[in-house]
N, C-alpha and C. Protein backbone atom coordinates (compact mmCIF):
# COMPACT_ATOMS: atom_id res chain seq x y z
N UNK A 1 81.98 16.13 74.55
CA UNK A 1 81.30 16.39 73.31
C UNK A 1 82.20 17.21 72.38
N UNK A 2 82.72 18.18 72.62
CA UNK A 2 83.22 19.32 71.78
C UNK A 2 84.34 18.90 71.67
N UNK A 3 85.30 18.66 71.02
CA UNK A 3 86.15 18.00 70.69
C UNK A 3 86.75 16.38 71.12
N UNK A 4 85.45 16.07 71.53
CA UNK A 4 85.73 14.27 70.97
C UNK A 4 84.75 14.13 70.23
N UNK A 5 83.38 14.50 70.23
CA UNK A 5 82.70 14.11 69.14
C UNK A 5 82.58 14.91 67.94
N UNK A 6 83.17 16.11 68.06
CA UNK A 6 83.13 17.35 67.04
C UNK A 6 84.35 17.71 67.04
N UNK A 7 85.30 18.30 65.80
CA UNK A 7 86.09 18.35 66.31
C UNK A 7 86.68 19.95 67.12
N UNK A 8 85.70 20.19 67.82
CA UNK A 8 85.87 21.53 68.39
C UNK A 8 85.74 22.79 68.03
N UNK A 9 85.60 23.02 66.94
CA UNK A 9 84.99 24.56 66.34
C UNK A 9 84.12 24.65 66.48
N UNK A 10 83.55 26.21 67.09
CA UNK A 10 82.59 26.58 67.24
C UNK A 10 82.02 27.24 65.43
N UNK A 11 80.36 26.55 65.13
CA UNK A 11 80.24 27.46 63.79
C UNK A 11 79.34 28.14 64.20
N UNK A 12 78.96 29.32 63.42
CA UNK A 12 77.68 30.21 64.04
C UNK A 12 77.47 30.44 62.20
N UNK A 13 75.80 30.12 62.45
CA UNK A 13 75.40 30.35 60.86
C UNK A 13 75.18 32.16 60.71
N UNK A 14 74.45 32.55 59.91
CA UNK A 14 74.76 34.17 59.79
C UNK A 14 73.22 34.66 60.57
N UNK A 15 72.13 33.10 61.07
CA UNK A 15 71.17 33.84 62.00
C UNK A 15 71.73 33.97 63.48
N UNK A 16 73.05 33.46 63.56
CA UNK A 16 73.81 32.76 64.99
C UNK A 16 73.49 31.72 65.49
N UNK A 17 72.82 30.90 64.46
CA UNK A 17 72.24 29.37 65.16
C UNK A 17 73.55 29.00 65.25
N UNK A 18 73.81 27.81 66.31
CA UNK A 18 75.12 26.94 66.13
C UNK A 18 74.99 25.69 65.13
N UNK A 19 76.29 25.33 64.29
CA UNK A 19 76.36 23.96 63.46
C UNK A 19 77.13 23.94 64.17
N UNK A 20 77.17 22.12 64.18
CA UNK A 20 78.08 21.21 64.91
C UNK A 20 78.20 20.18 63.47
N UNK A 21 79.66 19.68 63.25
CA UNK A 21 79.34 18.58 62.82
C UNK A 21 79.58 17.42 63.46
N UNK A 22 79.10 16.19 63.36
CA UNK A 22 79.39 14.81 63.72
C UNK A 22 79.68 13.71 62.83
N UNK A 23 80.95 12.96 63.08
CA UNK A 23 81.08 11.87 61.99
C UNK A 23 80.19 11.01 62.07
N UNK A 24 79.97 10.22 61.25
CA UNK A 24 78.91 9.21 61.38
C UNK A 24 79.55 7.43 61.80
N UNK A 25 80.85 7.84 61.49
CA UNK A 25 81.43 6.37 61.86
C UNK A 25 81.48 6.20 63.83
N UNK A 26 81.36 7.30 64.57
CA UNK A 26 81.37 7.97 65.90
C UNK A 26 80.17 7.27 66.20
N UNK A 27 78.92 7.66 65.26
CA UNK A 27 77.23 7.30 65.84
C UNK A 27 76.98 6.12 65.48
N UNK A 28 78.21 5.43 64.43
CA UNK A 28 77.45 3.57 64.42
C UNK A 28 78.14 2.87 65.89
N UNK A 29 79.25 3.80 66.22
CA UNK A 29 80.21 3.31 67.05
C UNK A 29 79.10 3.00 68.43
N UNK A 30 78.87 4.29 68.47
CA UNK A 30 77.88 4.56 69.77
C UNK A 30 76.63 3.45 69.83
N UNK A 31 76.05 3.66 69.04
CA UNK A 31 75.30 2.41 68.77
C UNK A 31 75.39 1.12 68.83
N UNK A 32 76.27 0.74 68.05
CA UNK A 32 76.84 -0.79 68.61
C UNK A 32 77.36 -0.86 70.20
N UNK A 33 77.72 0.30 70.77
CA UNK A 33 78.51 0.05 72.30
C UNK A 33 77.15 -0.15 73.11
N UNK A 34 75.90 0.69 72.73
CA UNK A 34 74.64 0.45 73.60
C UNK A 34 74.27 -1.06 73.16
N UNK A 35 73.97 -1.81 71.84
CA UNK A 35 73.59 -2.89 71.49
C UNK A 35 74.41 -3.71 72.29
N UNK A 36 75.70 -3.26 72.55
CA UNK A 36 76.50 -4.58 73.16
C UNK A 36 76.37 -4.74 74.52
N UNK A 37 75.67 -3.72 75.38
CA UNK A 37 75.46 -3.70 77.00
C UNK A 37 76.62 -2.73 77.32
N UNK A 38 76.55 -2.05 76.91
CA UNK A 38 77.76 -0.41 77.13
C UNK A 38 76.74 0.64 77.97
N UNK A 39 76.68 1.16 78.81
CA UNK A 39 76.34 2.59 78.95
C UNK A 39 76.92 3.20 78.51
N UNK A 40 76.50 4.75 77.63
CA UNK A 40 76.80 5.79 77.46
C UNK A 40 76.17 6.66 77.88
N UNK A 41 77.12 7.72 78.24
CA UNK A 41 76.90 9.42 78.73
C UNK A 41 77.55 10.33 78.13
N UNK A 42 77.01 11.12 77.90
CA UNK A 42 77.29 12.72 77.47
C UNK A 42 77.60 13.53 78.65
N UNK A 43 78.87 14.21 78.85
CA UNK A 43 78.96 15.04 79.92
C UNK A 43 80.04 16.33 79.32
N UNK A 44 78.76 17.82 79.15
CA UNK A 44 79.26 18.40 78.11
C UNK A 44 80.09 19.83 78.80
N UNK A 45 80.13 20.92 79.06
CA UNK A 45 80.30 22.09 79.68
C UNK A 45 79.10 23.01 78.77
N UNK A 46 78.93 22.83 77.69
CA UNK A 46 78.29 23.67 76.68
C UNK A 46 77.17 22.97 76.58
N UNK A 47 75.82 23.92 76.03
CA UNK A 47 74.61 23.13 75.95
C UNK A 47 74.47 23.92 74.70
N UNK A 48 74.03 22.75 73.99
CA UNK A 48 73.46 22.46 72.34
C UNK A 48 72.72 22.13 71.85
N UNK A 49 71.30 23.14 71.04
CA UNK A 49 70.15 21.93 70.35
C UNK A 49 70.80 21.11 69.30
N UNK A 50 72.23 21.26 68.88
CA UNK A 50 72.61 20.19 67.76
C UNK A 50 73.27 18.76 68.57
N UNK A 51 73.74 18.85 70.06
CA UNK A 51 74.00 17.91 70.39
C UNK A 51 73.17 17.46 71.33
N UNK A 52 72.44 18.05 71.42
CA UNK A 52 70.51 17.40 72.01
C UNK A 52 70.07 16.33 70.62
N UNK A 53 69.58 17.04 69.66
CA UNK A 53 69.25 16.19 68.16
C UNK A 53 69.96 15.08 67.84
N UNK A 54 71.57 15.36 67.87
CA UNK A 54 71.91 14.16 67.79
C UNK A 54 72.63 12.82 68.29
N UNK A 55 72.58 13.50 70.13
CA UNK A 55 72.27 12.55 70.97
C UNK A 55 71.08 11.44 70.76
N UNK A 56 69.86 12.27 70.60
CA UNK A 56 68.48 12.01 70.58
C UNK A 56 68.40 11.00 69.43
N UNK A 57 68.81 11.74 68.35
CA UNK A 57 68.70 10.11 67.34
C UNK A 57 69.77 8.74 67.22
N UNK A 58 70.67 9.10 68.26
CA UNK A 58 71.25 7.93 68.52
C UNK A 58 70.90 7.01 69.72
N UNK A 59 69.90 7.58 70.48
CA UNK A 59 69.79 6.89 71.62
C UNK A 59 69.54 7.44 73.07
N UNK A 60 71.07 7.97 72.80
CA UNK A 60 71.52 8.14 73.94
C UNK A 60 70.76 9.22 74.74
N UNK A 61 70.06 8.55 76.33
CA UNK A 61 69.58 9.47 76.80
C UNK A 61 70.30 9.86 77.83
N UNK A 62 71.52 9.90 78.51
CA UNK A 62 72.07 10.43 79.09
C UNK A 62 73.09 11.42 78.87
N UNK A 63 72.57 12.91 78.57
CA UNK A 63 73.07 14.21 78.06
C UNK A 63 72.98 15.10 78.88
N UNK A 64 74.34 15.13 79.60
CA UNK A 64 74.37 16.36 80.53
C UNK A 64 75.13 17.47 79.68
N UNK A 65 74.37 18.60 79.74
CA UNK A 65 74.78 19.75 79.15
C UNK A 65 74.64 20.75 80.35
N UNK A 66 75.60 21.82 79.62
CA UNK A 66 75.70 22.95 80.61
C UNK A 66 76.67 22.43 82.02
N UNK A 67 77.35 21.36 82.43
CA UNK A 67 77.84 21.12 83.24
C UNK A 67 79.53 22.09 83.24
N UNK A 68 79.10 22.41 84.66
CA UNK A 68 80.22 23.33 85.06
C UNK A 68 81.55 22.31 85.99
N UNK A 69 80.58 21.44 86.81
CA UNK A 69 81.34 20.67 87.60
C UNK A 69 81.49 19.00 86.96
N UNK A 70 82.32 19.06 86.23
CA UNK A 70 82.31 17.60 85.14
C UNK A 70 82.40 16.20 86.33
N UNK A 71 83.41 16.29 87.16
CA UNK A 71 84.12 15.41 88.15
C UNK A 71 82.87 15.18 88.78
N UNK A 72 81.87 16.25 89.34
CA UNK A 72 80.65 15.78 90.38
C UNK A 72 79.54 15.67 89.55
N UNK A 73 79.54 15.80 88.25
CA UNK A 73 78.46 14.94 86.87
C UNK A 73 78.64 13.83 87.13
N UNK A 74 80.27 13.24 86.91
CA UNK A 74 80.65 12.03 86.40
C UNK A 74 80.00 11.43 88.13
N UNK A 75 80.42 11.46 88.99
CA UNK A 75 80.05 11.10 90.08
C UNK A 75 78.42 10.58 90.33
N UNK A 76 77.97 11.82 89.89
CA UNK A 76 76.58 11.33 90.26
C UNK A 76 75.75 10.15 89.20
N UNK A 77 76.21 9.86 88.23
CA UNK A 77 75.90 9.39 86.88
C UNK A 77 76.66 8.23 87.29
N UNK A 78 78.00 7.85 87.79
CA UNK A 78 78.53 6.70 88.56
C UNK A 78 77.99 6.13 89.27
N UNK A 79 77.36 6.89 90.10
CA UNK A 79 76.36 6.46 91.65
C UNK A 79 75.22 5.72 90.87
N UNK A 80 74.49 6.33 89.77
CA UNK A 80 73.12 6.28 89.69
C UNK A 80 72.84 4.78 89.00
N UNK A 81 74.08 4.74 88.15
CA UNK A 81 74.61 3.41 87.39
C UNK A 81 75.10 2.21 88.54
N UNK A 82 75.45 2.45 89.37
CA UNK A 82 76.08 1.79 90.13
C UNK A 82 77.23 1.15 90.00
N UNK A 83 78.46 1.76 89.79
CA UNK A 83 79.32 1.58 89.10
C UNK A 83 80.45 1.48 89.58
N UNK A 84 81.77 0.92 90.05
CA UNK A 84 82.78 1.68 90.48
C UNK A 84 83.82 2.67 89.67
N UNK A 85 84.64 3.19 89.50
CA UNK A 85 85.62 3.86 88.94
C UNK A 85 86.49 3.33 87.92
N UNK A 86 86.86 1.85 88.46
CA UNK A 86 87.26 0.78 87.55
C UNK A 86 86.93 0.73 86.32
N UNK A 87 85.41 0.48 86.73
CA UNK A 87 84.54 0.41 85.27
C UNK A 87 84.11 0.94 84.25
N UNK A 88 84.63 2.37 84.32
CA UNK A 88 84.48 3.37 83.88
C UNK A 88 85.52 3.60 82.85
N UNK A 89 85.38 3.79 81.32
CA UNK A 89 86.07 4.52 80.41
C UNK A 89 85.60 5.91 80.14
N UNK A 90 86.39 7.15 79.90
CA UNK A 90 86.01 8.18 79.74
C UNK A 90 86.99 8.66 78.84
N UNK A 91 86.14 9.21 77.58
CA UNK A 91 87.66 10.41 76.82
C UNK A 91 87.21 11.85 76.74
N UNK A 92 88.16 12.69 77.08
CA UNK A 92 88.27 14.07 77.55
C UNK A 92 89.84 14.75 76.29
N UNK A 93 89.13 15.67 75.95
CA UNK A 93 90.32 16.58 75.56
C UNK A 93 90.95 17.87 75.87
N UNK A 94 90.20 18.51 77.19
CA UNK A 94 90.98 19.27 77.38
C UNK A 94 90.71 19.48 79.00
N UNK A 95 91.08 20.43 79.58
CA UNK A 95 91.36 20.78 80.96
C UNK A 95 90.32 20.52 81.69
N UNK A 96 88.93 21.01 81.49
CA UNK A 96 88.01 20.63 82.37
C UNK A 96 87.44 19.16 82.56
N UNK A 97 88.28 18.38 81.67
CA UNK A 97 88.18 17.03 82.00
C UNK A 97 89.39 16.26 82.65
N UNK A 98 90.16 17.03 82.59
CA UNK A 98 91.24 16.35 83.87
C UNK A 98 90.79 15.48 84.92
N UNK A 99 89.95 16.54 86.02
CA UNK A 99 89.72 15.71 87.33
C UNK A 99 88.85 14.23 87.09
N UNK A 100 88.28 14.50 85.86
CA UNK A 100 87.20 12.92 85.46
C UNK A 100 88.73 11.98 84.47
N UNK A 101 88.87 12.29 83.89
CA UNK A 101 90.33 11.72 83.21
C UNK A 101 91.29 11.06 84.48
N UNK A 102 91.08 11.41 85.70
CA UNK A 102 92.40 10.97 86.47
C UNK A 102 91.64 9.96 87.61
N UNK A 103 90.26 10.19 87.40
CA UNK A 103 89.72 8.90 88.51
C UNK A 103 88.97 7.94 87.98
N UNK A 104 88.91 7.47 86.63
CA UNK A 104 88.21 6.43 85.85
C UNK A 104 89.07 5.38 85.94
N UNK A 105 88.93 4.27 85.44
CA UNK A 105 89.80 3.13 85.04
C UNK A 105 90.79 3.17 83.82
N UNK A 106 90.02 4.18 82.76
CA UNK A 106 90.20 3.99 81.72
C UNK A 106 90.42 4.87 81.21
N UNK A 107 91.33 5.99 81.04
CA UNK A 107 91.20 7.62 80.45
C UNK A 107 91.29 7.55 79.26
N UNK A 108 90.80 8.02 78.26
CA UNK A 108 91.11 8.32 76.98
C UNK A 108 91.22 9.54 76.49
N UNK A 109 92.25 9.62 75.50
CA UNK A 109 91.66 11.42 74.58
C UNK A 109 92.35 11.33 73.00
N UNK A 110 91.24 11.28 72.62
CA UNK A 110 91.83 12.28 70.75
C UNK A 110 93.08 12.18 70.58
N UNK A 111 92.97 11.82 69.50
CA UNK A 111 94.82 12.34 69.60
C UNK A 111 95.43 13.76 68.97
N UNK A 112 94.22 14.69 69.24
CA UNK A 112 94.27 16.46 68.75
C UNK A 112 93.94 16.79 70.09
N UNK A 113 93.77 15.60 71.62
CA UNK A 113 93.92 16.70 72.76
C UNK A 113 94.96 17.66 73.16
N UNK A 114 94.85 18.58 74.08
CA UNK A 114 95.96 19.40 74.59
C UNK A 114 96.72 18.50 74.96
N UNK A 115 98.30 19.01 75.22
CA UNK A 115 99.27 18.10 76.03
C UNK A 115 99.09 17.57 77.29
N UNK A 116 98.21 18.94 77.81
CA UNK A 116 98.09 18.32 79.45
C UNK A 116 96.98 17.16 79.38
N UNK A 117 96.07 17.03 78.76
CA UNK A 117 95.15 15.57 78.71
C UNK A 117 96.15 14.50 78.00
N UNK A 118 96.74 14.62 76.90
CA UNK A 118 97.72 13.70 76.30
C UNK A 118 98.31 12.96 77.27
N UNK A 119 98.95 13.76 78.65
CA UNK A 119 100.46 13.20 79.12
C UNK A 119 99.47 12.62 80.36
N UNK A 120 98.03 12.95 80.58
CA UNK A 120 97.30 12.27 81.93
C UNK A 120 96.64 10.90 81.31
N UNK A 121 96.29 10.97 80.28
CA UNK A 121 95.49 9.63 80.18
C UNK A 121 96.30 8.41 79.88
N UNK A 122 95.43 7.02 80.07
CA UNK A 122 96.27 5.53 79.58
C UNK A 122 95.94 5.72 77.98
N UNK A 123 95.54 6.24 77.31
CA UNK A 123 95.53 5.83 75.84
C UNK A 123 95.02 7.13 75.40
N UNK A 124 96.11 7.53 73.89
CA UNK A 124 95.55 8.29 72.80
C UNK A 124 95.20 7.91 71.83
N UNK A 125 94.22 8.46 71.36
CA UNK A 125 93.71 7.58 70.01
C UNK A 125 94.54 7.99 69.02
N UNK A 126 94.90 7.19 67.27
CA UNK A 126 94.76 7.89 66.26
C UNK A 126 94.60 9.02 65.92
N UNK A 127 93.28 8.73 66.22
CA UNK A 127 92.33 9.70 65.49
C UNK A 127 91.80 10.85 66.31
N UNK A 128 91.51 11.88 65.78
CA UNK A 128 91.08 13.15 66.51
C UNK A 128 89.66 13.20 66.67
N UNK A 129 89.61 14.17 67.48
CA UNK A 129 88.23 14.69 67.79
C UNK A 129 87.26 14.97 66.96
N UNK A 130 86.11 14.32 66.70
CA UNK A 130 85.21 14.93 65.25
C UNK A 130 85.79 14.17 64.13
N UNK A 131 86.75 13.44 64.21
CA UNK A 131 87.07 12.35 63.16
C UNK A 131 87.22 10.64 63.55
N UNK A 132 86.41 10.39 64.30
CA UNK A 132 86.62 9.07 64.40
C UNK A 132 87.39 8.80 66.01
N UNK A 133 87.76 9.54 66.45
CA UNK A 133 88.62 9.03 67.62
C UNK A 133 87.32 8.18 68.31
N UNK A 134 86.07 8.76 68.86
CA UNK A 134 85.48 7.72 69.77
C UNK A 134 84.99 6.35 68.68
N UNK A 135 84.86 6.21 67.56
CA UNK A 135 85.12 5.04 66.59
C UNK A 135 86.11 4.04 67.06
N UNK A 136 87.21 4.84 66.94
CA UNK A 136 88.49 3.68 67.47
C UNK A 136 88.31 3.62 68.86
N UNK A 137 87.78 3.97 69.59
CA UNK A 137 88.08 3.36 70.87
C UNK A 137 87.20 2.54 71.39
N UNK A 138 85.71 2.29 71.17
CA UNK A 138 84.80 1.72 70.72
C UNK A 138 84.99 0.29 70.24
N UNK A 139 85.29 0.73 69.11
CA UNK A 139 86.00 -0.78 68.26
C UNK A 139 87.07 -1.24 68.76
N UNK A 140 87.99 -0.67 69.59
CA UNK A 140 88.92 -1.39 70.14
C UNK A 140 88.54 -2.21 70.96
N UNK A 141 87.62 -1.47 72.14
CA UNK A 141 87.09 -1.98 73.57
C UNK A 141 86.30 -2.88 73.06
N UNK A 142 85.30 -2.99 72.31
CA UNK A 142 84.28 -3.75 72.10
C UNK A 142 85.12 -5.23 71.06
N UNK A 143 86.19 -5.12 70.69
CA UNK A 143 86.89 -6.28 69.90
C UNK A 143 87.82 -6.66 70.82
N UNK A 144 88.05 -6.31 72.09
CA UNK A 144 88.84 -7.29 72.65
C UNK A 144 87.68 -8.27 73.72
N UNK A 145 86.72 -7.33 74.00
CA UNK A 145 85.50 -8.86 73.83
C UNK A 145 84.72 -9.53 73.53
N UNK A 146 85.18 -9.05 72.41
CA UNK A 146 84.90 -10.19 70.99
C UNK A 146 83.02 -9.83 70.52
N UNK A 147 83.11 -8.92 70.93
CA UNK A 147 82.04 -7.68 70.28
C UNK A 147 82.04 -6.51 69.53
N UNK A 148 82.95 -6.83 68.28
CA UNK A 148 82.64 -6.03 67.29
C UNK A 148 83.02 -7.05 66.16
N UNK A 149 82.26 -7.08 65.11
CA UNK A 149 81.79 -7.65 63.41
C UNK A 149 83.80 -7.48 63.49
């Protein structure tokens, strides 16, 4: 979430609520990947009523927040899907997504991740975190089978 779908700043308004922003080219992305027979998951370290809300109006009901152990999230959310590892694309930008970044099929990250996610995954995007990176990868995946406009 925090720097692939945002691009990672924390904002605190002056009551200390948190803002998040989200691109919107990210949430048609997301959308079309569920219309096309995609699962999506959220697997966050941080828990957010702004990325509860706008999980929630995109769909997506699989939002793990507060996860400490990302690798045994991704696992159990693998299992539950029935899935192998293969089948799995995931983009991560920084350290606590390593161990899920190195056992998917498919690693992805931002192209504003740290070096150490940069030099582990098969593909960097363009585009950064909170600007479109899960857009392009989306539209990539989904146009090489011949599911995206």
């Amino acid at each position: 979430m925090d720097g692939v779908l945002t691009d990672g700043r924390l904002l605190y308004g002056p009551d200390g609520e948190e803002r998040q922003t989200f691109h919107v080219h990210d949430g048609l992305a997301l959308v079309r990947a569920r219309a096309a027979g995609l699962s999506v998951a959220i697997l966050t370290s941080r828990a957010s009523r702004a990325t509860a809300r706008r999980m929630a109006e995109l769909g997506i009901t699989e939002v793990l927040q507060g996860v400490g152990e990302k690798l045994e999230a991704y696992r159990a959310l693998r299992d539950r899907y029935g899935c192998r590892d293969a089948e799995v694309a995931y983009m991560g930008d920084d350290l606590p997504d390593l161990p899920v970044l190195r056992t998917v099929g498919l690693a992805i990250a931002p192209g504003d991740a740290v070096p150490e996610v940069r030099r582990a995954v098969d593909w960097v995007t363009r585009r950064g975190g909170g600007r479109g990176a899960v857009r392009e990868a989306i539209e990539t995946l989904l146009g090489a089978r011949g599911a995206w406009p």
